[in-house]
Structures are given as structure tokens and as C-alpha cells.
Protein backbone atom coordinates (compact mmCIF):
# COMPACT_ATOMS: atom_id res chain seq x y z
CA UNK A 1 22.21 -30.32 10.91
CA UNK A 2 19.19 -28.39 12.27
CA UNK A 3 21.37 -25.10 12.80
CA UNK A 4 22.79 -25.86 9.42
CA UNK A 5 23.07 -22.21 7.46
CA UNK A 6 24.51 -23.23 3.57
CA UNK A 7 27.43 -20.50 2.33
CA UNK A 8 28.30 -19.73 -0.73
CA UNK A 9 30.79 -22.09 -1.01
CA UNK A 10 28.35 -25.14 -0.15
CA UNK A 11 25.85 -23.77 -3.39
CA UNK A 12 29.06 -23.44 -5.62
CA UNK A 13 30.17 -27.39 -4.53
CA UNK A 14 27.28 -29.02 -4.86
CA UNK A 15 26.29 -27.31 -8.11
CA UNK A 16 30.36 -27.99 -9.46
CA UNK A 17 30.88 -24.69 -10.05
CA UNK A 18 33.48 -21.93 -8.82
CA UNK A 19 32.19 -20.12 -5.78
CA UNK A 20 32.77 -16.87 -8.38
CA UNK A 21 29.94 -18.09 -10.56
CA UNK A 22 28.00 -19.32 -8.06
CA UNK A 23 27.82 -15.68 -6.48
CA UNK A 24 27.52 -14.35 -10.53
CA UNK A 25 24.21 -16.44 -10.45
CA UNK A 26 22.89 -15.33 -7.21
CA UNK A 27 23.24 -11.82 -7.68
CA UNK A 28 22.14 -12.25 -10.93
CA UNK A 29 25.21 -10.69 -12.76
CA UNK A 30 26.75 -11.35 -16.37
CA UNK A 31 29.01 -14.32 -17.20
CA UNK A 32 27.15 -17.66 -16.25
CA UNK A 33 25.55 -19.90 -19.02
CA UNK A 34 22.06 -20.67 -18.85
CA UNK A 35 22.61 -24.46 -18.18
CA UNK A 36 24.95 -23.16 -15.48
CA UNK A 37 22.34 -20.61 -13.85
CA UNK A 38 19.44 -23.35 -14.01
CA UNK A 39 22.11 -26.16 -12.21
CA UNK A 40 22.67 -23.04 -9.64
CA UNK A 41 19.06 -21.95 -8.99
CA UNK A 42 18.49 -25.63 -8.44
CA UNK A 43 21.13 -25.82 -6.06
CA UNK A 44 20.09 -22.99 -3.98
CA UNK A 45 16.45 -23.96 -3.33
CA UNK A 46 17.27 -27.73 -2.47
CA UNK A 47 19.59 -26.23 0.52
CA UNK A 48 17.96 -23.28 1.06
CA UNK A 49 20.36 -20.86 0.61
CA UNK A 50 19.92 -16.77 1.67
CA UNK A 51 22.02 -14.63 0.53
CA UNK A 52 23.99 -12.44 3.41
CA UNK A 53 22.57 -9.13 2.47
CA UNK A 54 25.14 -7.37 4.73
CA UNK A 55 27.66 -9.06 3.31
CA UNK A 56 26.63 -8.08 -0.92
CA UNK A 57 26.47 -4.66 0.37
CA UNK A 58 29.16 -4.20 1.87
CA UNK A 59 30.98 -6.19 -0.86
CA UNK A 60 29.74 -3.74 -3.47
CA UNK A 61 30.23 -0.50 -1.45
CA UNK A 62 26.46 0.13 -0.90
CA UNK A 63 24.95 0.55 2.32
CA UNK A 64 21.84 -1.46 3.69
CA UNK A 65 18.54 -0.08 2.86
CA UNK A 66 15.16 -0.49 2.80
CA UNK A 67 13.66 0.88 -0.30
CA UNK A 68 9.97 2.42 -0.09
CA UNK A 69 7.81 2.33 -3.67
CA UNK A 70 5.12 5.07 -4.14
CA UNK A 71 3.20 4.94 -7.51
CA UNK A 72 2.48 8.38 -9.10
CA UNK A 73 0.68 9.33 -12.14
CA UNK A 74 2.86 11.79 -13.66
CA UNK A 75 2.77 13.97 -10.32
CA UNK A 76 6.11 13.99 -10.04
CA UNK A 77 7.63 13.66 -6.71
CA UNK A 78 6.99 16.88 -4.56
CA UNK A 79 3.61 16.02 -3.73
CA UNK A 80 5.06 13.04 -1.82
CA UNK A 81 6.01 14.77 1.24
CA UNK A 82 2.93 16.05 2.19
CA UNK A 83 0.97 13.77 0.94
CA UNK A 84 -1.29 12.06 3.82
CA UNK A 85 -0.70 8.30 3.47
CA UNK A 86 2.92 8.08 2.18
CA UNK A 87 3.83 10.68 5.37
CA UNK A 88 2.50 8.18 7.44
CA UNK A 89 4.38 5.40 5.85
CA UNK A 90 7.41 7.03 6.71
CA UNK A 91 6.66 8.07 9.95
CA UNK A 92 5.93 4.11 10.88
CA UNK A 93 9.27 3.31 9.36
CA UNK A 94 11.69 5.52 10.23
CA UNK A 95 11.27 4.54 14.47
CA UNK A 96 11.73 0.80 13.29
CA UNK A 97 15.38 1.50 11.54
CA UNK A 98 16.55 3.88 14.06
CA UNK A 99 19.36 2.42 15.63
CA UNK A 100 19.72 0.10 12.51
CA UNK A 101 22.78 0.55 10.40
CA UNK A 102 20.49 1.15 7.44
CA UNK A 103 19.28 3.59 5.35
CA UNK A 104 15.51 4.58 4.03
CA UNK A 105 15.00 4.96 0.42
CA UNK A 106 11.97 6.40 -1.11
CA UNK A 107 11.15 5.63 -4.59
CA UNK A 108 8.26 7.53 -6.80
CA UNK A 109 7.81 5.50 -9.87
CA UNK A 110 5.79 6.77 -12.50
CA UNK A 111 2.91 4.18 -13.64
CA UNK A 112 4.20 4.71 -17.80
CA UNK A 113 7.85 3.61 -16.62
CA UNK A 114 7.55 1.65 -13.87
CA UNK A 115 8.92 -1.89 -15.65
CA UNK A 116 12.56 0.06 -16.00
CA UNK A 117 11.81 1.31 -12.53
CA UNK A 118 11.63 -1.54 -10.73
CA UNK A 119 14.51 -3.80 -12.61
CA UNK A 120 16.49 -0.85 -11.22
CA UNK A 121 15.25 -0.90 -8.16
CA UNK A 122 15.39 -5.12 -7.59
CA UNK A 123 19.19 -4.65 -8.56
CA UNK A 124 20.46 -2.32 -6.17
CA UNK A 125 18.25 -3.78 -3.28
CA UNK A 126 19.45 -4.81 -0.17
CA UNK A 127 17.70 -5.13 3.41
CA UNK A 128 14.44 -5.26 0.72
CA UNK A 129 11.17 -3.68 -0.53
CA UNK A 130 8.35 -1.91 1.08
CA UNK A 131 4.93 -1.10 -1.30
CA UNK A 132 3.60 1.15 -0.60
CA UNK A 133 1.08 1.36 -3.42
CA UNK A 134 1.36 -0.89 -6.36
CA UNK A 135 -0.34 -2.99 -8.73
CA UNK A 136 -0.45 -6.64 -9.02
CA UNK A 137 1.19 -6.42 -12.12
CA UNK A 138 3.96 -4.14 -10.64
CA UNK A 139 4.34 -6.28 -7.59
CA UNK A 140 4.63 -9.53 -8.86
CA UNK A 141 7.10 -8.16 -11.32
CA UNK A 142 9.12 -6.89 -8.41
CA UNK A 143 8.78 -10.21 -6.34
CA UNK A 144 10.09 -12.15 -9.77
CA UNK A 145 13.25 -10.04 -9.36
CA UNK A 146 13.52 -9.78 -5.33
CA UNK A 147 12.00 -11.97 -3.27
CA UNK A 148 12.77 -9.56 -0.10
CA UNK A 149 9.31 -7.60 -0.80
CA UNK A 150 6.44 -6.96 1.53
CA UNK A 151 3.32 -4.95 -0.14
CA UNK A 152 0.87 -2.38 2.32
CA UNK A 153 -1.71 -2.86 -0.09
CA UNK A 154 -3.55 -6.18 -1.88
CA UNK A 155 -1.44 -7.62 -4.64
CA UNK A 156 -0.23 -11.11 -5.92
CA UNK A 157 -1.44 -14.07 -3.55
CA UNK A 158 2.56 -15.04 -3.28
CA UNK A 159 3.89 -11.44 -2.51
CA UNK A 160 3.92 -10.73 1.19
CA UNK A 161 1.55 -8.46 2.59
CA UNK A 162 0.00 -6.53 5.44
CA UNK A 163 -3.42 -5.58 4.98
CA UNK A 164 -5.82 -3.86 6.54
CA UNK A 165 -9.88 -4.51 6.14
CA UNK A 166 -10.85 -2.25 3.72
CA UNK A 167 -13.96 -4.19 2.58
CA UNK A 168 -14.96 -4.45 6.62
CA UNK A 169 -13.99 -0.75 7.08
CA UNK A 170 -16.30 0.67 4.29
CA UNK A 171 -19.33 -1.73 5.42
CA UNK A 172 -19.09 -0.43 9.04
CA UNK A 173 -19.00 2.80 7.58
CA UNK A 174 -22.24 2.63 5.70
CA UNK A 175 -23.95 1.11 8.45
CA UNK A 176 -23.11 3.94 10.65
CA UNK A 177 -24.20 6.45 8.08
CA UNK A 178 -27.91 4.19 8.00
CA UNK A 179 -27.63 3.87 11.93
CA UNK A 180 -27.75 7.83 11.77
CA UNK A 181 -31.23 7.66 9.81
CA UNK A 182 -29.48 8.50 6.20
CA UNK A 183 -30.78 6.59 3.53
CA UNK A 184 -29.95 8.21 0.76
CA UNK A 185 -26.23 7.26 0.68
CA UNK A 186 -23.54 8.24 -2.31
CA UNK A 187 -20.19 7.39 -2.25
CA UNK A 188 -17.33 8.66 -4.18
CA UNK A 189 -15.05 5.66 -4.63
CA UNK A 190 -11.01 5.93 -5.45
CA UNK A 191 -9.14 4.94 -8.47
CA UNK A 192 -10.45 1.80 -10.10
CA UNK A 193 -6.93 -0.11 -11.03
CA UNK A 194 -6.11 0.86 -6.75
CA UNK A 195 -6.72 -2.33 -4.95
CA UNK A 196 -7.84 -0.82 -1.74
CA UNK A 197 -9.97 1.83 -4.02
CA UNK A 198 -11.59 -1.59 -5.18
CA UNK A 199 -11.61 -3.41 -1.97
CA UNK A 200 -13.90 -0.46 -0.79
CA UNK A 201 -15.80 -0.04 -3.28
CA UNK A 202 -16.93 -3.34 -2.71
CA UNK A 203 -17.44 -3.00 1.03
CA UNK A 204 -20.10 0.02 0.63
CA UNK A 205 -21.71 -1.94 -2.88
CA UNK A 206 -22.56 -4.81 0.18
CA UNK A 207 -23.94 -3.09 2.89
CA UNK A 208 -26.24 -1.32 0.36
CA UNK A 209 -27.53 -4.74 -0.54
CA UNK A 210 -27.95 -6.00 2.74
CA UNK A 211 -29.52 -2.77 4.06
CA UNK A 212 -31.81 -2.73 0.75
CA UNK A 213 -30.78 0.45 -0.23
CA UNK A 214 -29.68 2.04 -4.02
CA UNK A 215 -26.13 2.74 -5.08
CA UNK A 216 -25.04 5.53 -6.28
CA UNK A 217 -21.77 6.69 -6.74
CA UNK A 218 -18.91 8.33 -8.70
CA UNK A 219 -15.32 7.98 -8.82
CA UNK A 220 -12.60 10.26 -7.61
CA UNK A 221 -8.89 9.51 -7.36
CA UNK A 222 -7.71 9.91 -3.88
CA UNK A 223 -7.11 13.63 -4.26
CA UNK A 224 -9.03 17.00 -2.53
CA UNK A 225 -10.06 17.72 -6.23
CA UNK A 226 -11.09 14.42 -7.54
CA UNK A 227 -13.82 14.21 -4.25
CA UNK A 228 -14.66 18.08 -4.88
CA UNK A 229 -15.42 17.45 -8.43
CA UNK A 230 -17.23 14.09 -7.85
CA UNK A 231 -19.46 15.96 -4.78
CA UNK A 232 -21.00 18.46 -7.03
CA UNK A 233 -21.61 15.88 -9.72
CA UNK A 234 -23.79 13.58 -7.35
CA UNK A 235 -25.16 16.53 -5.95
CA UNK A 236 -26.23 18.01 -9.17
CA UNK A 237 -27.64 13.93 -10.52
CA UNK A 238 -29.50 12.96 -7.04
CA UNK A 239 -30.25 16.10 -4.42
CA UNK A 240 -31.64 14.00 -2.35
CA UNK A 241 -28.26 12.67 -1.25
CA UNK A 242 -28.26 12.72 2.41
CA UNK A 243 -25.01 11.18 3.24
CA UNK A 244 -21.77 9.89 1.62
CA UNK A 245 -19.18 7.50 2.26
CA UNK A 246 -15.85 8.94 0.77
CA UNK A 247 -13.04 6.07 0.31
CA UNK A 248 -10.51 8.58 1.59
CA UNK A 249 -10.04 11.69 3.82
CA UNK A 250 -8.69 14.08 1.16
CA UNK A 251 -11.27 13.36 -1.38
CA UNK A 252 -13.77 13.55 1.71
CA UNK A 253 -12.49 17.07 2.45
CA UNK A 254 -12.81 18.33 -1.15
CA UNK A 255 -16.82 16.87 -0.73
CA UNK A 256 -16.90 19.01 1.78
CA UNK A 257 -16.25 22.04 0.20
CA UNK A 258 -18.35 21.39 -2.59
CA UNK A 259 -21.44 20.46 -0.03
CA UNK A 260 -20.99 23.63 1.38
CA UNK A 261 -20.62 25.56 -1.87
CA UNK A 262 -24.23 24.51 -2.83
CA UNK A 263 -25.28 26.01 0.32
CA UNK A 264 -25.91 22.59 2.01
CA UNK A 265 -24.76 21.62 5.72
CA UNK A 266 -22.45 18.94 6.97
CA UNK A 267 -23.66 16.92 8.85
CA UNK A 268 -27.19 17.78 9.19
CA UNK A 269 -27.97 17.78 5.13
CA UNK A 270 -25.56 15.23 4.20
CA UNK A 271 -23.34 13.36 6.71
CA UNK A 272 -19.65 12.34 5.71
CA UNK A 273 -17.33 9.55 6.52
CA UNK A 274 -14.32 9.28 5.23
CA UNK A 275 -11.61 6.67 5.18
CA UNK A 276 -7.81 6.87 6.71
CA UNK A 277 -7.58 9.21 9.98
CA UNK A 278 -4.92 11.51 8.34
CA UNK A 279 -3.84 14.73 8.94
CA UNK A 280 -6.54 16.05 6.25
CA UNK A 281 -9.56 14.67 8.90
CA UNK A 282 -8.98 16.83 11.59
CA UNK A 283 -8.13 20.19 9.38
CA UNK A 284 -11.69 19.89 7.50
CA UNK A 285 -14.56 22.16 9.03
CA UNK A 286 -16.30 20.19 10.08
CA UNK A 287 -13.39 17.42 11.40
CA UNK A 288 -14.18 14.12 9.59
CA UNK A 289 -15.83 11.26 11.16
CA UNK A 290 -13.30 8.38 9.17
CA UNK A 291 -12.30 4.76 9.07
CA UNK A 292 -8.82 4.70 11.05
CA UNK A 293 -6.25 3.13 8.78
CA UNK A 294 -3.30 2.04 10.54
CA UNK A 295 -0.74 2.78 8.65
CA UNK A 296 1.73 3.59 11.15
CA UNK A 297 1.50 -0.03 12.63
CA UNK A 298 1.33 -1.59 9.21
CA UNK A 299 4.42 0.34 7.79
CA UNK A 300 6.68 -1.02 10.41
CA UNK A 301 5.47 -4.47 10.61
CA UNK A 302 6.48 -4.48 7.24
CA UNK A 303 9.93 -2.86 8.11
CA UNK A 304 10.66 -5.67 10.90
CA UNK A 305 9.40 -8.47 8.51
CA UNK A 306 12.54 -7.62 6.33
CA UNK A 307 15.16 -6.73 9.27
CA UNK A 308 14.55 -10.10 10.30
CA UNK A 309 15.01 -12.03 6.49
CA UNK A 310 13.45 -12.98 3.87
CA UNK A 311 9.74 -12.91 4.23
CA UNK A 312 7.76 -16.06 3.56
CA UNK A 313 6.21 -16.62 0.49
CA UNK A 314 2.14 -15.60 0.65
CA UNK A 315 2.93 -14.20 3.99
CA UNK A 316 -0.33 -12.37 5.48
CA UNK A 317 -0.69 -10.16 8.44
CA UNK A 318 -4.21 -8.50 8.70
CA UNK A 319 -5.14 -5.16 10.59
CA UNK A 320 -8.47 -4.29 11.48
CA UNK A 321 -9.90 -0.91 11.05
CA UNK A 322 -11.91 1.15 13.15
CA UNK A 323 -14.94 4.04 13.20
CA UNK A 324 -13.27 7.47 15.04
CA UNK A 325 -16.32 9.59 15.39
CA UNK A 326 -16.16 13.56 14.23
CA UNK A 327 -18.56 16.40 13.55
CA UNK A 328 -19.07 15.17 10.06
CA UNK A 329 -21.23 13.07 11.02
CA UNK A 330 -22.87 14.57 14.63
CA UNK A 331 -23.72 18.24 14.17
């Protein structure tokens, strides 16, 4: 029985049901009783049944996909193709399902509506999920409803996962910066319900304790304007500021501008690092020294986790991050 792979039929006969009710409780459709749908559900995890996700697509007319979540804030969704990170989370997917009779589906979902959002979503999916950026809340909400989910970014402990070292990344990143001779070090941190934003955050709030330096810092949210805006404000509280670590390259570009604007010089009055290795790191003047994200990698690990099934419960992968050296940072 080691090659054993349960049908339909086998759930339906062990649970004494019609195989039509059986598949009504799997695919979570009308017309079962509760009783019914418990003695089902029971059924299905003793044998350790997966659905055929070809199969319920083609059975309801809709083609495989995998579906791609991006939270917004009210944005809408035109920002999203040229928007840094969720460019690059296409561009590691779309290689992956080349060849692949399956289609890419990319989701904004507004933070105010996102419950409706993703009960639509978990109905119509397929191949599975890919997180882009989401809450715990939001992604444990999602798993509840489709367990064919993997999440780029920390959520839930049981929601699969590939995640990179964000805490590590903005350590190194402050050390550097001290390495340099800066000791006056700001930071302008990302949104503070982001868990990456947080997982940052954290990383530059340690290596200021271990290198017995003071904290100061202000928060942005992962936009050119929100680091412009949150530049000038440090600036004008502490002059003395002789470096910052920005927890992302587009916030770390605005900075830039508004270093320069006071009539400061990057790098030799105030050294930058950002965080990512986008697009937006080489266009700043001067190019951005940055902690490389690897998106790329981590967007199609995530894609191949859920071509090949159903991803294991709690499943980790981590990336590492790494220091790519610019003018921002050696004038």
C-alpha cells in the first residue's frame, strides 16, 4: 500500500456517502449537512486524500493557475507594475510556469476588503497561492480556506513560507555603516503592521545595542515619498546624522533627495544603505549600496513548491541576504 493514492470514491466509501457529496464537501460547495461534512473531513485526513487540482479545473471549465496576492492601501492597482518588489516577483515566476499548462494571476487586494477578497480568491484557486505581502491575519485566513498557500514574507507559524534574513540583513548593514567610521546612525524603518518592515527594524535596534550606539529613527512606508519625508524630519531633529540605514531602496532614494536638498553629500556627510537591490538602487545618484533581497529565487521556489502539491504544513525555506557595495556608501 505504500504507492497507495485514495480517489474520490475511496473518501465517499469509507465516509458512506455518495461520491457526489463527498466531492460537495471537498470543494466546499452547498448541499452536505454538517454531520455529513465533519464524517467527510474526517475521512479525508485519516487517508490522506489530495484533491486532483487538474482534474476540479478542468471539471469546472477553469484553467490551472497560480494566483499572486499583493496588499495595497487604497493605491489601486497601477502602481503594481512598476513597482520594484512585486516586478520582481513576477519576473521569478513567470520562467518557473513557462512550459506549464498554467496561468499567472495577480491579485491587488485592498487592506479594508481583503476578508471578501480572499474567500474569493480560496474558491476559485487551483495550482494555489503565492503572498506576496500579507498579514498574519490575512494569511492564516487564506490557509483556513486553501491549504495550497506559500507566503514570501513572515506570517502564521503553519502557513508555508520562504524567507529571507531580514533581521541578519539589517544588522550587517549597520555594522558596515559603523565599519565606515559613522556613528551617528538613523534609520527610517517601513510600515509597522509589514512583517519584514518589523523584522528589520529589529535587526538595526540590535546592532545599535551591541555596538553601544543611540537609536534614532522614523518611519516611512516603503515608498520614494515616505523615505523623502522621513529624511528631512531626522535631519531637521538630529544634524548630526552621519549615516542611515533605509529598510528599502525606494524610501532610500527619496532620503537621498532630501539629503541633497539640505545641501548635504552622500556619502561623505551621511552614508546610505538601503535594503532590496531593485531597479530603484542603481537609478539613484549616487547608486545605492543595499541589502540584496532575493526575490527572484524566492518567488519561484515558491512557484515549484505548489507545481509539485500541496506544501507541508509550517514548511520553511530560508534565504540569506547579502551587502552589494555602491557609491552611497564610498564616495
Amino acid at each position: 500500500m505504500s504507492g497507495f493514492r485514495p480517489t474520490i470514491n475511496d473518501v465517499a466509501r469509507a465516509a458512506g456517502v455518495s461520491r457526489a457529496t463527498a466531492s460537495r464537501v471537498v470543494n466546499n460547495a452547498p448541499g452536505a449537512s454538517d454531520p455529513m461534512r465533519a464524517r467527510v473531513h474526517a475521512v479525508v485526513a485519516e487517508l490522506g486524500y489530495q484533491p486532483n487540482e487538474t482534474a476540479r479545473a478542468l471539471a469546472s471549465g477553469r484553467r490551472r493557475a497560480v494566483d499572486v496576492i499583493a496588499m495595497t492601501s487604497g493605491a489601486g492597482a497601477g502602481w503594481l507594475g512598476t513597482h520594484p518588489y512585486f516586478s520582481r516577483v513576477l519576473a521569478g515566476m513567470m520562467p518557473v510556469l513557462e512550459g506549464v499548462d498554467a496561468q499567472l494571476r495577480l491579485h491587488p487586494v485592498n487592506r479594508e476588503t481583503a476578508a471578501d477578497a480572499i474567500e474569493e480568491i480560496a474558491a476559485n484557486a487551483t495550482l494555489g497561492v503565492v503572498l506576496a505581502d500579507a498579514t498574519p491575519t490575512l494569511a492564516t485566513r487564506l490557509y483556513r480556506r486553501c491549504r495550497r498557500v506559500v507566503s514570501m514574507v513572515p506570517t502564521a507559524a503553519s502557513v508555508p513560507g520562504m524567507e529571507a534574513d531580514n533581521t541578519g540583513g539589517a544588522y550587517a548593514a549597520v555594522n558596515e555603516l559603523h565599519r565606515l567610521g559613522r556613528r551617528r546612525i538613523a534609520a527610517i524603518h517601513g510600515p509597522a503592521d509589514n512583517s519584514c518592515a518589523i523584522d528589520r527594524r529589529l535587526g538595526y535596534l540590535r546592532a545599535l545595542e551591541d555596538l553601544g550606539l543611540t537609536a534614532v529613527g522614523a518611519d516611512g512606508d516603503f515608498h520614494r515619498e515616505g523615505g523623502h519625508a522621513a529624511a528631512l524630519r531626522l535631519l531637521e531633529q538630529d544634524p548630526g546624522i552621519d549615516a542611515m540605514f533605509v529598510a528599502c531602496d525606494l524610501m532610500a532614494a527619496g532620503a537621498v533627495q532630501a539629503i541633497t536638498a539640505t545641501g548635504r553629500r552622500v556619502p561623505e556627510d551621511v552614508s546610505i544603505i538601503g535594503f532590496d537591490d531593485s531597479i530603484a538602487a542603481v537609478c539613484t545618484n549616487p547608486p545605492l549600496t543595499t541589502m540584496r533581497l532575493p526575490v527572484e529565487e524566492m518567488a519561484a521556489a515558491a512557484t515549484r513548491l505548489l507545481l509539485d502539491g500541496k506544501p507541508i504544513a509550517g514548511h520553511r525555506r530560508h534565504f540569506p541576504v547579502e551587502l552589494v557595495v555602491r557609491q552611497s556608501t564610498q564616495g
